[in-house]
PDB file of N, CA and C in Angstrom:
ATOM      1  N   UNK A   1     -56.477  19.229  21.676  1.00  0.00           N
ATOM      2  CA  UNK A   1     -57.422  18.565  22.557  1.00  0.00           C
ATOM      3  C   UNK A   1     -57.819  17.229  21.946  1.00  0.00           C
ATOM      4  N   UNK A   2     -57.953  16.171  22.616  1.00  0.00           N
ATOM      5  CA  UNK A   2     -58.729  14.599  22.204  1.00  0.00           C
ATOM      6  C   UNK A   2     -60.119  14.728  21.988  1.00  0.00           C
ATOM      7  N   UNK A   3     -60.807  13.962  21.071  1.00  0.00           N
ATOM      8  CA  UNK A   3     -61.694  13.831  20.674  1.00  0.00           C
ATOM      9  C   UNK A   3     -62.291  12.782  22.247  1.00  0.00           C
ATOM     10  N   UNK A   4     -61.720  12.463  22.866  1.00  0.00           N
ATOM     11  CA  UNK A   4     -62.393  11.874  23.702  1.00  0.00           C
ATOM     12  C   UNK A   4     -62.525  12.120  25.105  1.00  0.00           C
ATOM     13  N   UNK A   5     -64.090  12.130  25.456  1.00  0.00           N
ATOM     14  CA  UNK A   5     -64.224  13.649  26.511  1.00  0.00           C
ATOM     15  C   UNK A   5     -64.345  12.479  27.545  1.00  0.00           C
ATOM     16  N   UNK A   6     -64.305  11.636  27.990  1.00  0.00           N
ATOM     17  CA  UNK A   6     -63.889  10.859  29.321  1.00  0.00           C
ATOM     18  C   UNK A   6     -62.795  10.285  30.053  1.00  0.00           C
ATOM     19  N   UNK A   7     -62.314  10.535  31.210  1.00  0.00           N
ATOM     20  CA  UNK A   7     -61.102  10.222  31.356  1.00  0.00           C
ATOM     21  C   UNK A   7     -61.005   8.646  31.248  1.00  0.00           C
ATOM     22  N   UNK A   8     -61.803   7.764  30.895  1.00  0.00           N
ATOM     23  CA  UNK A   8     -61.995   6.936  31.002  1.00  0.00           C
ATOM     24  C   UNK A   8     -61.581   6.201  29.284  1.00  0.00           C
ATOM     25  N   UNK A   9     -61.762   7.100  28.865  1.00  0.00           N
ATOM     26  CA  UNK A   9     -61.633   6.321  27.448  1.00  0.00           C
ATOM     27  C   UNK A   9     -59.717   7.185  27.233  1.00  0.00           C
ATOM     28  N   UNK A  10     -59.441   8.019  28.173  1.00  0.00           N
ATOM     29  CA  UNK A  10     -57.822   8.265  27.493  1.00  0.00           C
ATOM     30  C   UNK A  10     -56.602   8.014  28.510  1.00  0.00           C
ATOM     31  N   UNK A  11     -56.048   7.412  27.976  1.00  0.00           N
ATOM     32  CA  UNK A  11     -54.372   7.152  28.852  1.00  0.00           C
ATOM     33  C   UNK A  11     -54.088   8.551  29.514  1.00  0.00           C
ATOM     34  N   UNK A  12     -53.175   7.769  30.144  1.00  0.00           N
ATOM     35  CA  UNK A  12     -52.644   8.527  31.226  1.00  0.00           C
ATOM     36  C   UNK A  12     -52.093  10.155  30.660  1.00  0.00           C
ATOM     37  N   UNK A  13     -51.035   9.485  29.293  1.00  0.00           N
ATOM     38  CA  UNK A  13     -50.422  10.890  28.707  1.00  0.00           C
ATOM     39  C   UNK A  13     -51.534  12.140  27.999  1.00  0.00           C
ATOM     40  N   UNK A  14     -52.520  11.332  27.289  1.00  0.00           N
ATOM     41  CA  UNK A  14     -53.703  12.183  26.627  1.00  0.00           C
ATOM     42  C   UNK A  14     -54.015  13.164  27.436  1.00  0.00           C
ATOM     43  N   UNK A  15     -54.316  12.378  28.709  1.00  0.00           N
ATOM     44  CA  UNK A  15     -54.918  13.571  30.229  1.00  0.00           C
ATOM     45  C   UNK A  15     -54.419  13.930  30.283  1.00  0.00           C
ATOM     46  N   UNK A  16     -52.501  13.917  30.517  1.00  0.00           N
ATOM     47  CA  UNK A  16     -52.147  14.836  30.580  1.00  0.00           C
ATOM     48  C   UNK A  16     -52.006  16.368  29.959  1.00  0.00           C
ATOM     49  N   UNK A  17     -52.005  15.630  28.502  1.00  0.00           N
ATOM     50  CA  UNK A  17     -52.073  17.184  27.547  1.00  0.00           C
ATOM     51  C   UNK A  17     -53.298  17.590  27.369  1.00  0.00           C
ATOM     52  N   UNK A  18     -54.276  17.246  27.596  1.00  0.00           N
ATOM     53  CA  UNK A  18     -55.626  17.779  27.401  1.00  0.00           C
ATOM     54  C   UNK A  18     -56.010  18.837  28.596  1.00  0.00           C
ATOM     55  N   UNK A  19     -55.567  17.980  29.801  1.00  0.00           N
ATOM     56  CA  UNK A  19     -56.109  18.586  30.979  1.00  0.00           C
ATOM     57  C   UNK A  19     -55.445  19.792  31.651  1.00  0.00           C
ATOM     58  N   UNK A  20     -55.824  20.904  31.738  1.00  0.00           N
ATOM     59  CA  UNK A  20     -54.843  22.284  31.876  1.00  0.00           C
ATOM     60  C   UNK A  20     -55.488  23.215  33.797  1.00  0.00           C
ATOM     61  N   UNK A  21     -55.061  23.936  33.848  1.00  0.00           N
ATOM     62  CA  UNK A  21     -56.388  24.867  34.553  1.00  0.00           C
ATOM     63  C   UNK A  21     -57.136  25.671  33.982  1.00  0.00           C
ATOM     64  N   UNK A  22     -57.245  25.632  33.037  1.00  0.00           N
ATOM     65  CA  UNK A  22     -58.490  25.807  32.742  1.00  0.00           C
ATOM     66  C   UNK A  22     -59.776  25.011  32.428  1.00  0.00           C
ATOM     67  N   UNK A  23     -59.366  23.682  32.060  1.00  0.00           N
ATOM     68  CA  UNK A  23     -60.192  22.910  31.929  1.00  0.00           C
ATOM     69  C   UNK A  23     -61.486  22.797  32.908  1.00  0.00           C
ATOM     70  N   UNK A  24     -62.503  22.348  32.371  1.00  0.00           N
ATOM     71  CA  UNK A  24     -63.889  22.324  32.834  1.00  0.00           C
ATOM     72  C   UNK A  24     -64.164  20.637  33.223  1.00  0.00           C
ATOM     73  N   UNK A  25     -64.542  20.405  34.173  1.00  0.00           N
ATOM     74  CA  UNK A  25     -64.662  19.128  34.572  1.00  0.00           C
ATOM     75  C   UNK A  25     -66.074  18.099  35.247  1.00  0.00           C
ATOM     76  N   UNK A  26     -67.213  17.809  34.358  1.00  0.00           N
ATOM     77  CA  UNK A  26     -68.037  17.103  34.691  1.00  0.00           C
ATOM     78  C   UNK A  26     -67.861  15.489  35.471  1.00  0.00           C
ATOM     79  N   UNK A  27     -68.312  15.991  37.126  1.00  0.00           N
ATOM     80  CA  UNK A  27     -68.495  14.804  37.533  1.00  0.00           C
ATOM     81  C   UNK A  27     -69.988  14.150  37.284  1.00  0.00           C
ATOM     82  N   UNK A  28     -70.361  13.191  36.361  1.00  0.00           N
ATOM     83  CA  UNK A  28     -71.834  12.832  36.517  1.00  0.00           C
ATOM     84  C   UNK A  28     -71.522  11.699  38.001  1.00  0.00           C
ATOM     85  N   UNK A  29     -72.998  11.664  39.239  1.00  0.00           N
ATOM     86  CA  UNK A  29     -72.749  10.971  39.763  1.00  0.00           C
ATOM     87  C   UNK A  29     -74.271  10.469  39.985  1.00  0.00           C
ATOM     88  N   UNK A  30     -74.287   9.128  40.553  1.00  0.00           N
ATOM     89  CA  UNK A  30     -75.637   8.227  40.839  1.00  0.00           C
ATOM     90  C   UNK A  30     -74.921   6.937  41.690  1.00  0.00           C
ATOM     91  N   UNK A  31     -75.565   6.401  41.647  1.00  0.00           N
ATOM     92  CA  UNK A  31     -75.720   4.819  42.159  1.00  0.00           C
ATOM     93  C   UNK A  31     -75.406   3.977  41.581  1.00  0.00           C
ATOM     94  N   UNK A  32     -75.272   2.599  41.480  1.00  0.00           N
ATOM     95  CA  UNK A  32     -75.452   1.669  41.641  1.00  0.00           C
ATOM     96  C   UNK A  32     -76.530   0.825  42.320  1.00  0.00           C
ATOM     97  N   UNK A  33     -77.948   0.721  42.051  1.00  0.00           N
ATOM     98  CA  UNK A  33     -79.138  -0.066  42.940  1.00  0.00           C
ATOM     99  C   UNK A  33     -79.740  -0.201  42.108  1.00  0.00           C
ATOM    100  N   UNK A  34     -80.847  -1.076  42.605  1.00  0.00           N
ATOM    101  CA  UNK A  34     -82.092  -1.901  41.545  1.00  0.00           C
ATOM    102  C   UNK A  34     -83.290  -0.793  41.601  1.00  0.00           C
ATOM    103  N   UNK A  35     -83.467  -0.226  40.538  1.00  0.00           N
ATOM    104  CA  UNK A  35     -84.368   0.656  40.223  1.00  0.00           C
ATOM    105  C   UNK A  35     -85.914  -0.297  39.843  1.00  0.00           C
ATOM    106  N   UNK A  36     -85.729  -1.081  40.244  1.00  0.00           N
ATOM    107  CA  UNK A  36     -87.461  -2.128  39.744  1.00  0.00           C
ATOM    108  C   UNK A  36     -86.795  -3.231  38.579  1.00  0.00           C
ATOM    109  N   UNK A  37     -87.584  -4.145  38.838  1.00  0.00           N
ATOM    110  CA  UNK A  37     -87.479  -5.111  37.615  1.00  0.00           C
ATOM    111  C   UNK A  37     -87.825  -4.797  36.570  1.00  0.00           C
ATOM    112  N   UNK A  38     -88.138  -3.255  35.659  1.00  0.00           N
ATOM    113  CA  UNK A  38     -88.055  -2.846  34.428  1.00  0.00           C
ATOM    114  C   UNK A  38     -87.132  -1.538  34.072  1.00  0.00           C
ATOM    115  N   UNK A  39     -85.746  -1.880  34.888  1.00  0.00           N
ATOM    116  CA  UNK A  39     -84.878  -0.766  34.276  1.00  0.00           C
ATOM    117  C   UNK A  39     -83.713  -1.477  35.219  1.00  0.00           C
ATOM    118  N   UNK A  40     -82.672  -0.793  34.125  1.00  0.00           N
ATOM    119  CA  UNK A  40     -81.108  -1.707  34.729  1.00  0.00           C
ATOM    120  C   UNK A  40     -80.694  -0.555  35.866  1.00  0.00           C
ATOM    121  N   UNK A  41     -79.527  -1.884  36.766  1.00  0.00           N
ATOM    122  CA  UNK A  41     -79.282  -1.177  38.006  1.00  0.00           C
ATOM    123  C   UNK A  41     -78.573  -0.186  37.368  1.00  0.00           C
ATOM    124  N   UNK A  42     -78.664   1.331  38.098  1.00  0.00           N
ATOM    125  CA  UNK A  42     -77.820   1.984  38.247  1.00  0.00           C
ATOM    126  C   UNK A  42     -78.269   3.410  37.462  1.00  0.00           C
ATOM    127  N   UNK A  43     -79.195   4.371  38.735  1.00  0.00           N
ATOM    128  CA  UNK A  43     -79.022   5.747  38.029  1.00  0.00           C
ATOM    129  C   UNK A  43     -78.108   6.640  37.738  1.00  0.00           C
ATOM    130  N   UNK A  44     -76.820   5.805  38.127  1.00  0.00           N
ATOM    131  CA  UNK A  44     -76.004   6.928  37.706  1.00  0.00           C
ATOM    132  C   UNK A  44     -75.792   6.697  35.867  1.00  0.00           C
ATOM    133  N   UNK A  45     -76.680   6.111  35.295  1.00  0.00           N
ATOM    134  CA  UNK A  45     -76.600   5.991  33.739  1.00  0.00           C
ATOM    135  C   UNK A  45     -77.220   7.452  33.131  1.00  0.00           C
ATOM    136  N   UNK A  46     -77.992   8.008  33.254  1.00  0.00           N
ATOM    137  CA  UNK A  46     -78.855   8.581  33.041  1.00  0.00           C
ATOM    138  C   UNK A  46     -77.840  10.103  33.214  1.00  0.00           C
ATOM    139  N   UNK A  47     -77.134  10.362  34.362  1.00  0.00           N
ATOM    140  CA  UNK A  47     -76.159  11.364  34.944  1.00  0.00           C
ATOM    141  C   UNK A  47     -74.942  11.420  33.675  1.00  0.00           C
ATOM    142  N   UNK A  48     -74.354   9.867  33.822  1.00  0.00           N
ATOM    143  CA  UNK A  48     -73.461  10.265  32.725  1.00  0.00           C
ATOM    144  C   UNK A  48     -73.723  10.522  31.266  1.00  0.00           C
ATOM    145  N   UNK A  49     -75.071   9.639  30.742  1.00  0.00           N
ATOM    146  CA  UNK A  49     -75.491  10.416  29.487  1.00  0.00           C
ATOM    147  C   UNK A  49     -75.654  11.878  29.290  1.00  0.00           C
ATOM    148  N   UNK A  50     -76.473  12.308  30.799  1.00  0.00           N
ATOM    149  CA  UNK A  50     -76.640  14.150  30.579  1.00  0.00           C
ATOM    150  C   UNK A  50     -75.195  14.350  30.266  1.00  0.00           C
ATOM    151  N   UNK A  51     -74.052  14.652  31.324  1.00  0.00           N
ATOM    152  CA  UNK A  51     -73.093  14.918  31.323  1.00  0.00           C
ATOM    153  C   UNK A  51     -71.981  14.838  30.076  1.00  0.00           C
ATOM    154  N   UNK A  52     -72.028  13.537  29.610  1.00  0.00           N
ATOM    155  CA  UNK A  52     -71.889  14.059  28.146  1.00  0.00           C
ATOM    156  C   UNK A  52     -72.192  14.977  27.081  1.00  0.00           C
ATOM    157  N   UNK A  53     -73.774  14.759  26.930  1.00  0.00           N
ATOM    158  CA  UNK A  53     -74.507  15.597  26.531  1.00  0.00           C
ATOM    159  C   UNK A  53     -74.209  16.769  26.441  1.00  0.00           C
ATOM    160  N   UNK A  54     -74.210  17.437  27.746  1.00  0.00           N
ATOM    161  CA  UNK A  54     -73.983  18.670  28.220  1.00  0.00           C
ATOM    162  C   UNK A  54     -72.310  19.194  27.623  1.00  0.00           C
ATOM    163  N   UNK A  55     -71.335  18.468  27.213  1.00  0.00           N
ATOM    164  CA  UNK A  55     -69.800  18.565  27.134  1.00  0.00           C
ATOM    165  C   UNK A  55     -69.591  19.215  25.825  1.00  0.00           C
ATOM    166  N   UNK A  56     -70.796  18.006  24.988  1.00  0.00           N
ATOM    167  CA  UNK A  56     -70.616  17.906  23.292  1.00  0.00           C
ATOM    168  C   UNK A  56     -71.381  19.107  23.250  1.00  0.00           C
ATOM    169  N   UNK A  57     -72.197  19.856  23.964  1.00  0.00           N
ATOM    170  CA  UNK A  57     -72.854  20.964  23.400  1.00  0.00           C
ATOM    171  C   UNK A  57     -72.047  22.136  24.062  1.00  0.00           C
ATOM    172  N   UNK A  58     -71.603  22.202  24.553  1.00  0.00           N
ATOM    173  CA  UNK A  58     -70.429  23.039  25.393  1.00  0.00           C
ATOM    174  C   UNK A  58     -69.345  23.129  23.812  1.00  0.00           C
ATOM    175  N   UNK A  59     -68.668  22.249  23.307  1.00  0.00           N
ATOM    176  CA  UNK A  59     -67.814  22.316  22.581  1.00  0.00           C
ATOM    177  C   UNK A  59     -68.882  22.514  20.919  1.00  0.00           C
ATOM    178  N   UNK A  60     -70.023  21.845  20.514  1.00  0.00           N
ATOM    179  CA  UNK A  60     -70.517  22.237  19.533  1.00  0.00           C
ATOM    180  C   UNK A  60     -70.989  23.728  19.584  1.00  0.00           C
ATOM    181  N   UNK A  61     -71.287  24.047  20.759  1.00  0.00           N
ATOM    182  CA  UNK A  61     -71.528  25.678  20.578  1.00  0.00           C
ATOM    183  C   UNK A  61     -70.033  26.741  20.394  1.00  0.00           C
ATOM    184  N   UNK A  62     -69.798  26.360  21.120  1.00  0.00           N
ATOM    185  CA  UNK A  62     -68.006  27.310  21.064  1.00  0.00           C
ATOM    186  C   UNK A  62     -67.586  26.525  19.374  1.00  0.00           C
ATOM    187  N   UNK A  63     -67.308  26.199  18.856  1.00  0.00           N
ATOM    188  CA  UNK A  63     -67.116  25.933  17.549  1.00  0.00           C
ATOM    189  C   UNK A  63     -68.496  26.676  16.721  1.00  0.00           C
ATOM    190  N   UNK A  64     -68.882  26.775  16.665  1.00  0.00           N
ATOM    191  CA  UNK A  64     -69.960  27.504  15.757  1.00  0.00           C
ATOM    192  C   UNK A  64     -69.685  28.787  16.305  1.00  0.00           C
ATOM    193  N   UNK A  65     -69.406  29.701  17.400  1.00  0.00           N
ATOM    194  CA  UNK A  65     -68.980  30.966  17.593  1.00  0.00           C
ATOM    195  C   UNK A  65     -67.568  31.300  17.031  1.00  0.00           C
ATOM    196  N   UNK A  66     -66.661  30.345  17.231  1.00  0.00           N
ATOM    197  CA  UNK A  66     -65.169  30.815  17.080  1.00  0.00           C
ATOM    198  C   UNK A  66     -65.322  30.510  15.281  1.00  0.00           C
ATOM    199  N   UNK A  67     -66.124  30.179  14.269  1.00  0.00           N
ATOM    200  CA  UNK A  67     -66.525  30.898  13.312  1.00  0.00           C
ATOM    201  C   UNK A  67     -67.844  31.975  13.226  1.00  0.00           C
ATOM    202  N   UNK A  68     -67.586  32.303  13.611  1.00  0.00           N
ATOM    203  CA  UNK A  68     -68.666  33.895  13.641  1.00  0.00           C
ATOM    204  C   UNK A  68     -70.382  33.807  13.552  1.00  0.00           C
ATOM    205  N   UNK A  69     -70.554  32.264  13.879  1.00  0.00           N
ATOM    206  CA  UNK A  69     -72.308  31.801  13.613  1.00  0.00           C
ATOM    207  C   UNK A  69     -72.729  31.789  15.218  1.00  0.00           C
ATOM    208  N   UNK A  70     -73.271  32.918  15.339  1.00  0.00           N
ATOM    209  CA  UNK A  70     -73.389  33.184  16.786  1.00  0.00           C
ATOM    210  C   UNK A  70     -75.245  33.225  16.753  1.00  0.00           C
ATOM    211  N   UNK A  71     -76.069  32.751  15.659  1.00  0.00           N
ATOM    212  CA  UNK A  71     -77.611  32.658  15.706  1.00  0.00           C
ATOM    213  C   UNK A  71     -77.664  31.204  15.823  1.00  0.00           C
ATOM    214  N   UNK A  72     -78.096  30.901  17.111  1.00  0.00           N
ATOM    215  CA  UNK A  72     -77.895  29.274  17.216  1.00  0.00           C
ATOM    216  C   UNK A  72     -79.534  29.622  17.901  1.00  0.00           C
ATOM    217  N   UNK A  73     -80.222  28.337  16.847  1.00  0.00           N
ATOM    218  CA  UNK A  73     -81.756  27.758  17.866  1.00  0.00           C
ATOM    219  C   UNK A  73     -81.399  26.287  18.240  1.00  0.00           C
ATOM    220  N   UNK A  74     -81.689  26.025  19.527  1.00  0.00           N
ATOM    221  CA  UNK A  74     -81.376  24.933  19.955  1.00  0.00           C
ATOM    222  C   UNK A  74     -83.029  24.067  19.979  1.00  0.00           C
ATOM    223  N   UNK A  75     -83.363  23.630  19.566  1.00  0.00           N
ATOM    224  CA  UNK A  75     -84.717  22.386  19.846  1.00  0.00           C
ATOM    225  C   UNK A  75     -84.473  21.035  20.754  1.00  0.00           C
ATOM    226  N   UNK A  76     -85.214  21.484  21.806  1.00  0.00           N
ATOM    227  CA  UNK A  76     -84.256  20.533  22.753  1.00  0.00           C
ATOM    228  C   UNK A  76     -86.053  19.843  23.144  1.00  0.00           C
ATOM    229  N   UNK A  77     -85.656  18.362  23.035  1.00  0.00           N
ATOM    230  CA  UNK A  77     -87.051  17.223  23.038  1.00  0.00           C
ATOM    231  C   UNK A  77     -87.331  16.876  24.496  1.00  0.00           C
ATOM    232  N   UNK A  78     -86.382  17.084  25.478  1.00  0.00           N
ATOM    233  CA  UNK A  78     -86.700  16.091  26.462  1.00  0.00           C
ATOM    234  C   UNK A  78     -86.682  17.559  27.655  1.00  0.00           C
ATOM    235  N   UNK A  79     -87.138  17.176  28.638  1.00  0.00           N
ATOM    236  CA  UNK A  79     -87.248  18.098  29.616  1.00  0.00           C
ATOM    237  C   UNK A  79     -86.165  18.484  30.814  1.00  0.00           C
ATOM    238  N   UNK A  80     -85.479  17.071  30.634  1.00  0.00           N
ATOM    239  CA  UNK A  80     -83.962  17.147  31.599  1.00  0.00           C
ATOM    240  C   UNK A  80     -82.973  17.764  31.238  1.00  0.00           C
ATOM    241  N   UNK A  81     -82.832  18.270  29.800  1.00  0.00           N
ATOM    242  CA  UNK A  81     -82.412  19.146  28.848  1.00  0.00           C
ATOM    243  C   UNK A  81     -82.185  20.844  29.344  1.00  0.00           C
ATOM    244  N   UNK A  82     -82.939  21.169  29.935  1.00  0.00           N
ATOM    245  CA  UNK A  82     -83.265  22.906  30.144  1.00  0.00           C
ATOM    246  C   UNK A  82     -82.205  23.224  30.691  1.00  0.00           C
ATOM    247  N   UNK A  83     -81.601  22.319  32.003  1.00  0.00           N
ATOM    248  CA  UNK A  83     -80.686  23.102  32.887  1.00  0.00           C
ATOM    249  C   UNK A  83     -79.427  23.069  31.939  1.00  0.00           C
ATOM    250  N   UNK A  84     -79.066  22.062  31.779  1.00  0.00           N
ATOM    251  CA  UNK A  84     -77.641  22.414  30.620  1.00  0.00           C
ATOM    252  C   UNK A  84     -77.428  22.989  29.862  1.00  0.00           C
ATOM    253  N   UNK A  85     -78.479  23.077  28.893  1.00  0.00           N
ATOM    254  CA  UNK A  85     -78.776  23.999  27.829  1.00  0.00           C
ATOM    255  C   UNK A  85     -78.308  25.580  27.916  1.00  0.00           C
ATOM    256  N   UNK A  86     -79.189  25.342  29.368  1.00  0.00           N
ATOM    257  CA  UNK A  86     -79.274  27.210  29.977  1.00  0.00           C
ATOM    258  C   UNK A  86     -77.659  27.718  30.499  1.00  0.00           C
ATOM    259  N   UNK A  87     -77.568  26.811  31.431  1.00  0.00           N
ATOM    260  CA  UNK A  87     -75.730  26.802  31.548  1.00  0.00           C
ATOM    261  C   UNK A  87     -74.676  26.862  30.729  1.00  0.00           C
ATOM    262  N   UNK A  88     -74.938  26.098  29.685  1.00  0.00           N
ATOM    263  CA  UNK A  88     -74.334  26.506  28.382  1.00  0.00           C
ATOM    264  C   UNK A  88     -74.482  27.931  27.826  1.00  0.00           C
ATOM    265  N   UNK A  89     -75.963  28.199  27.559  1.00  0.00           N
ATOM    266  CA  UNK A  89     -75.659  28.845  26.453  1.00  0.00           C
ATOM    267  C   UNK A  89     -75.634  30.487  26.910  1.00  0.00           C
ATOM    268  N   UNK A  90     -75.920  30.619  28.464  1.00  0.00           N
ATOM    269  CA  UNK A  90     -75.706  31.315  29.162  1.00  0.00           C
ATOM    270  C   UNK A  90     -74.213  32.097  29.259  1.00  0.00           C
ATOM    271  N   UNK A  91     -72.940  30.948  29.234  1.00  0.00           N
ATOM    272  CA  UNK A  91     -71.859  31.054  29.288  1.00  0.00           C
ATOM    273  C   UNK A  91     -71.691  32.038  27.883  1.00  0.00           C
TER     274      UNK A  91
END
């Protein structure tokens, strides 16, 4: 697998070997619009940060199980946090 979880950052061939059926596939989606003159256009920023977010802890948790450290506390700061978390660690 590539260290790089956007199709955006890998060529054509990378996707190809990375991407299987089984693969799991985050669409983050938002906008493009003027959110006020104190924040840049475009909530879909905020979507693709979760969505990352959400990928690297998907793969940092499954690596800490597939060595046998299955007591994981997660301290999670922000409140937009819960649903992924839970989806994750649910899985």
């Amino acid at each position: 697998m590539t260290d790089k979880l956007t199709l955006a950052e890998q060529t054509s061939e990378e996707a190809r070997r990375a991407l299987t059926a089984d693969s799991f596939l985050i669409l983050p989606m938002g906008s493009l619009e003027d959110q006020g003159t104190h924040a840049p256009m475009g909530d879909y920023l905020f979507a693709e940060a979760l969505a990352l977010s959400y990928a690297t802890l998907d793969d940092m948790i499954a690596g800490f199980l597939r060595h046998g450290l299955d007591r994981i506390f997660i301290v999670n700061g922000h409140g937009n946090n819960v649903a992924p978390i839970n989806e994750v660690t649910m899985r």
